[in-house]
N, C-alpha and C. Protein backbone atom coordinates (compact mmCIF):
# COMPACT_ATOMS: atom_id res chain seq x y z
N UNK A 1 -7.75 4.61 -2.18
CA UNK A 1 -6.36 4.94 -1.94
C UNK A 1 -5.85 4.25 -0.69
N UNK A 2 -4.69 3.85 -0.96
CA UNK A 2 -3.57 3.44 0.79
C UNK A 2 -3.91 4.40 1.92
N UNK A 3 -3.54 5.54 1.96
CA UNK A 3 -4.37 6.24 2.85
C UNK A 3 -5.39 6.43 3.36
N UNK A 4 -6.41 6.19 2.86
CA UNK A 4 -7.82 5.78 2.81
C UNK A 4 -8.31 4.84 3.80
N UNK A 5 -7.30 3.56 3.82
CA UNK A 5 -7.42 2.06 4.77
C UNK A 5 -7.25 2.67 6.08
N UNK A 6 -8.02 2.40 7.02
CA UNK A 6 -7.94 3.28 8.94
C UNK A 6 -6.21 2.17 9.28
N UNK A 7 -5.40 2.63 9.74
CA UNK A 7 -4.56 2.11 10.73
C UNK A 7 -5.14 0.73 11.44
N UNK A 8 -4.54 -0.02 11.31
CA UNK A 8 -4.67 -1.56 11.78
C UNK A 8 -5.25 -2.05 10.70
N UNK A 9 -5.78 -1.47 9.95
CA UNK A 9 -6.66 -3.00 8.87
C UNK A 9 -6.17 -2.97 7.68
N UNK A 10 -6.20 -4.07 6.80
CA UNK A 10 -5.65 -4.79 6.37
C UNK A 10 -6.23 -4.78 4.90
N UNK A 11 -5.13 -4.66 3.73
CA UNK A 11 -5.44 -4.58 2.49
C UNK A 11 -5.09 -5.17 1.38
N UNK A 12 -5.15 -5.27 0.37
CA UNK A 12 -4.77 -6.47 -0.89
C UNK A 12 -4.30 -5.25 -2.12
N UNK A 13 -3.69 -5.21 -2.41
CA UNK A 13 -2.99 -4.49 -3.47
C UNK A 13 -4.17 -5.24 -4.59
N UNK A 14 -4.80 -4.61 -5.77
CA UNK A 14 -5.22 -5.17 -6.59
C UNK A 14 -4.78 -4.22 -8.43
N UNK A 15 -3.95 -3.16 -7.94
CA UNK A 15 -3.35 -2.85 -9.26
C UNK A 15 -2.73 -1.70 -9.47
N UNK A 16 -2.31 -1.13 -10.45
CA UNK A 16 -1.57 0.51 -10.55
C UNK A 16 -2.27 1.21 -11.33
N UNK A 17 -2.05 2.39 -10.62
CA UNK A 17 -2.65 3.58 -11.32
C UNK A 17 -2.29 4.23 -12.48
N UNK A 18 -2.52 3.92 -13.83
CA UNK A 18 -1.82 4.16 -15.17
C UNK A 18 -1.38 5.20 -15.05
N UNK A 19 -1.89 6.31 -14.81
CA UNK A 19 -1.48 7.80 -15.01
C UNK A 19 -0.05 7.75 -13.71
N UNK A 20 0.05 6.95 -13.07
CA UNK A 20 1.65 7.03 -12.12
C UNK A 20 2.51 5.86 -12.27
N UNK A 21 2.34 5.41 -13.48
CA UNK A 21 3.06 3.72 -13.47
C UNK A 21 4.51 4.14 -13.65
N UNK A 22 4.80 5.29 -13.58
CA UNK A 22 6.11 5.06 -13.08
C UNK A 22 7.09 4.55 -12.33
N UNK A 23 6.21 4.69 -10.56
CA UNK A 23 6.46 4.38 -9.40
C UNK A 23 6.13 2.66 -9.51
N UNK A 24 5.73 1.96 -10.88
CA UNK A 24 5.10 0.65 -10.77
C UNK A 24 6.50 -0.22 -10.96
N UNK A 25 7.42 -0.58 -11.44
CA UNK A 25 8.82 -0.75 -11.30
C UNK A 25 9.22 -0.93 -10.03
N UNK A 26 9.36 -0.13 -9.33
CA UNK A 26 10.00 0.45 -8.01
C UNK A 26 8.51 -0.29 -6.99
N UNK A 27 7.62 -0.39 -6.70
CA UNK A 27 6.67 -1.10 -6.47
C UNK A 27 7.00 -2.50 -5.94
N UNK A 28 7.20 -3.13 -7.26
CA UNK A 28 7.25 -4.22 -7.93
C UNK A 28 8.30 -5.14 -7.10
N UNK A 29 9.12 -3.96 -7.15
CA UNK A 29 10.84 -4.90 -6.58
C UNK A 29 10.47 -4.35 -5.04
N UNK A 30 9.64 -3.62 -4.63
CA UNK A 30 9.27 -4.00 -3.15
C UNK A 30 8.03 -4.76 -2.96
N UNK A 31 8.28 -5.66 -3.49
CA UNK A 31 6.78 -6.94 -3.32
C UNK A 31 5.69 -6.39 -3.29
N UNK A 32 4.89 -5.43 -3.65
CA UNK A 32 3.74 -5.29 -4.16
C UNK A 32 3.50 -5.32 -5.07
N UNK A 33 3.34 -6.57 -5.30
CA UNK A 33 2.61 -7.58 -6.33
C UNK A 33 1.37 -7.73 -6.48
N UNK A 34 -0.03 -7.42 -7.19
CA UNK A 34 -0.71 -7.38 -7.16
C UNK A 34 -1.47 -9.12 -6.64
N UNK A 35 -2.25 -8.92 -5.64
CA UNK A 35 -2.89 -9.61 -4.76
C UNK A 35 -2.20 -9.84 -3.28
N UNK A 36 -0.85 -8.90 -3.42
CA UNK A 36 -0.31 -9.28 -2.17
C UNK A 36 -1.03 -8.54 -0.94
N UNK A 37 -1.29 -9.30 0.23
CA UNK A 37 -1.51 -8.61 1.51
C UNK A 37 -0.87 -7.80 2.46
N UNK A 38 -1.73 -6.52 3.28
CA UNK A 38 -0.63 -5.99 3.73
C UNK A 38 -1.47 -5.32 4.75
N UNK A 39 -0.67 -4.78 5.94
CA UNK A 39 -1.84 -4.22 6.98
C UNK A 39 -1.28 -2.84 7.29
N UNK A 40 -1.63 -1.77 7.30
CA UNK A 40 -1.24 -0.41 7.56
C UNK A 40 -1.01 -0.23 8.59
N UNK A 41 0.44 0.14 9.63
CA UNK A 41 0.69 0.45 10.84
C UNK A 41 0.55 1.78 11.04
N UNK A 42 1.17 2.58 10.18
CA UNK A 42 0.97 4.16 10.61
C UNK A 42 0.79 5.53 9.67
N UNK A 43 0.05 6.13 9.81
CA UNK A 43 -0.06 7.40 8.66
C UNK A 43 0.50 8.57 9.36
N UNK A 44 1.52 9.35 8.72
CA UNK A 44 1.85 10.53 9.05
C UNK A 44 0.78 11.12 9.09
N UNK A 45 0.88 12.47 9.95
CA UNK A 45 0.01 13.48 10.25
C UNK A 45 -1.00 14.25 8.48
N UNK A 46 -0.01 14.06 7.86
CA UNK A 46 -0.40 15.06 6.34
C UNK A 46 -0.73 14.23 5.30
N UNK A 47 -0.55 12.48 5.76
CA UNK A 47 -0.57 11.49 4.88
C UNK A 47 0.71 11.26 3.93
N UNK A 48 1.53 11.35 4.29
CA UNK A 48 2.76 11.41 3.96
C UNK A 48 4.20 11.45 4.82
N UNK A 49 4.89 10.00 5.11
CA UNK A 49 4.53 8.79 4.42
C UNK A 49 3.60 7.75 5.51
N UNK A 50 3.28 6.50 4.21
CA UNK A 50 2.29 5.59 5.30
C UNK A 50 2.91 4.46 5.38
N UNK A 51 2.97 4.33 6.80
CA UNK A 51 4.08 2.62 7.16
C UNK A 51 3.33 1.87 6.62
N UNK A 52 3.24 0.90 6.40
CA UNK A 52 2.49 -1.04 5.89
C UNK A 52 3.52 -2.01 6.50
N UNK A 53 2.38 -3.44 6.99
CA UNK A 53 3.88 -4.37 7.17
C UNK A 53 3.38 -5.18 6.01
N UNK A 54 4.37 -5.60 5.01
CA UNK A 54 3.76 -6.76 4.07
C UNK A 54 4.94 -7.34 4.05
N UNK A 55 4.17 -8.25 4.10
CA UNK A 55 5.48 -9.96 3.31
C UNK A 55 6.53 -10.07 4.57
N UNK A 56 5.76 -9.51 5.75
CA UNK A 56 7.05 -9.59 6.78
C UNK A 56 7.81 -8.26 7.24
N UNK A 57 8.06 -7.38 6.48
CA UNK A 57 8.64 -6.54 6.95
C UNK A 57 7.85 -5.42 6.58
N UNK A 58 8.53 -3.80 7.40
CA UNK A 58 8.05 -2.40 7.51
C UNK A 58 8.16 -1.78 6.49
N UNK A 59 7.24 -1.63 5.59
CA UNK A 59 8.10 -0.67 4.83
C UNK A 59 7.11 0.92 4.31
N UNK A 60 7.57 1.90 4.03
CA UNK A 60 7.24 3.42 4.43
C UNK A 60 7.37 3.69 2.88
N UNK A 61 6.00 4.66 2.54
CA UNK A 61 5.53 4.75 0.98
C UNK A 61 5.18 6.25 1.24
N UNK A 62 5.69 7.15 -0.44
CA UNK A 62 5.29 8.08 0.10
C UNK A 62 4.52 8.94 -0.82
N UNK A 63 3.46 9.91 -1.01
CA UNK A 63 1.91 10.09 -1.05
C UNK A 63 2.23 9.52 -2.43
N UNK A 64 3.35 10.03 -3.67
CA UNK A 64 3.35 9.46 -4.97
C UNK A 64 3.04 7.78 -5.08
N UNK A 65 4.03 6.70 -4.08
CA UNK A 65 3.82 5.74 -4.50
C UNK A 65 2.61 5.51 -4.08
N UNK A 66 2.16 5.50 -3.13
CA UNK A 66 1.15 5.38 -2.23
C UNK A 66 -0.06 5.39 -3.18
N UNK A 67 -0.28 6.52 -4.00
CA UNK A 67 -1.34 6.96 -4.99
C UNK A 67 -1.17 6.05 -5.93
N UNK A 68 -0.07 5.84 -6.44
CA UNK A 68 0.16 4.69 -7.30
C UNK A 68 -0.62 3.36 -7.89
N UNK A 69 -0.45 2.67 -5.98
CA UNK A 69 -1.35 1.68 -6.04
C UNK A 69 -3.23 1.72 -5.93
N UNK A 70 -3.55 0.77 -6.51
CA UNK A 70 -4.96 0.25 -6.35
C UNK A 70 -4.94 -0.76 -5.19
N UNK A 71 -5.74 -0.17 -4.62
CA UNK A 71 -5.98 -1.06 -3.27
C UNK A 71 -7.10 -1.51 -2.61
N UNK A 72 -8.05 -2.30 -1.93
CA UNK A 72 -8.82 -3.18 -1.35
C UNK A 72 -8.63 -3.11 0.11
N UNK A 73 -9.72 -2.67 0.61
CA UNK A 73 -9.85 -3.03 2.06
C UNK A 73 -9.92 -4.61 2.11
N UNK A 74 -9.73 -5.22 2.81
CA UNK A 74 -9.85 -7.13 3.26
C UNK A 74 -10.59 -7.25 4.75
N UNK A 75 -11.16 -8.16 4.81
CA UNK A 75 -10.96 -8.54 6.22
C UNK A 75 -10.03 -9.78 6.14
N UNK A 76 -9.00 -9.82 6.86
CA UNK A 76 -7.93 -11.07 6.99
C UNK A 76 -8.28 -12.58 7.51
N UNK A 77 -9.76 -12.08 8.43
CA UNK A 77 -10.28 -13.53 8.98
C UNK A 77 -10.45 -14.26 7.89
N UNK A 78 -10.87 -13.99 6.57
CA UNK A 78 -11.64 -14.62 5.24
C UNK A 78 -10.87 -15.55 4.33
């Protein structure tokens, strides 16, 4: 899970969670695109919501989309 990744490090979207592909639409048109990179700035206290910066900008997900995605820890040096 997105929540899951510790604050500062860095992750790869690698797919959606069938049982929530609702939120996969809405995803989609915010550039998480599967293989896109992204690094987690901040988790609310309850996990809800979690900042990411990807593709350049901030953007704030919340526990539904968040669960949504399939995600990959990375190391970015690689």
């Amino acid at each position: 899970f997105l929540r899951e990744i510790p604050i500062g490090k860095a992750g790869k979207v690698v797919g959606y969670d069938r049982a929530l592909r609702g939120y996969k639409g809405k995803l989609l048109s915010m550039g998480l695109t599967p293989g896109t990179e992204f690094t987690v700035i901040r988790v609310a206290p309850l996990g809800d919501p979690v900042e990411i910066r990807v593709r350049g900008f901030h953007l704030s997900l919340r526990k539904q989309e968040a669960d949504t995605l399939i995600v990959e820890e990375i190391d970015p040096k690689s």
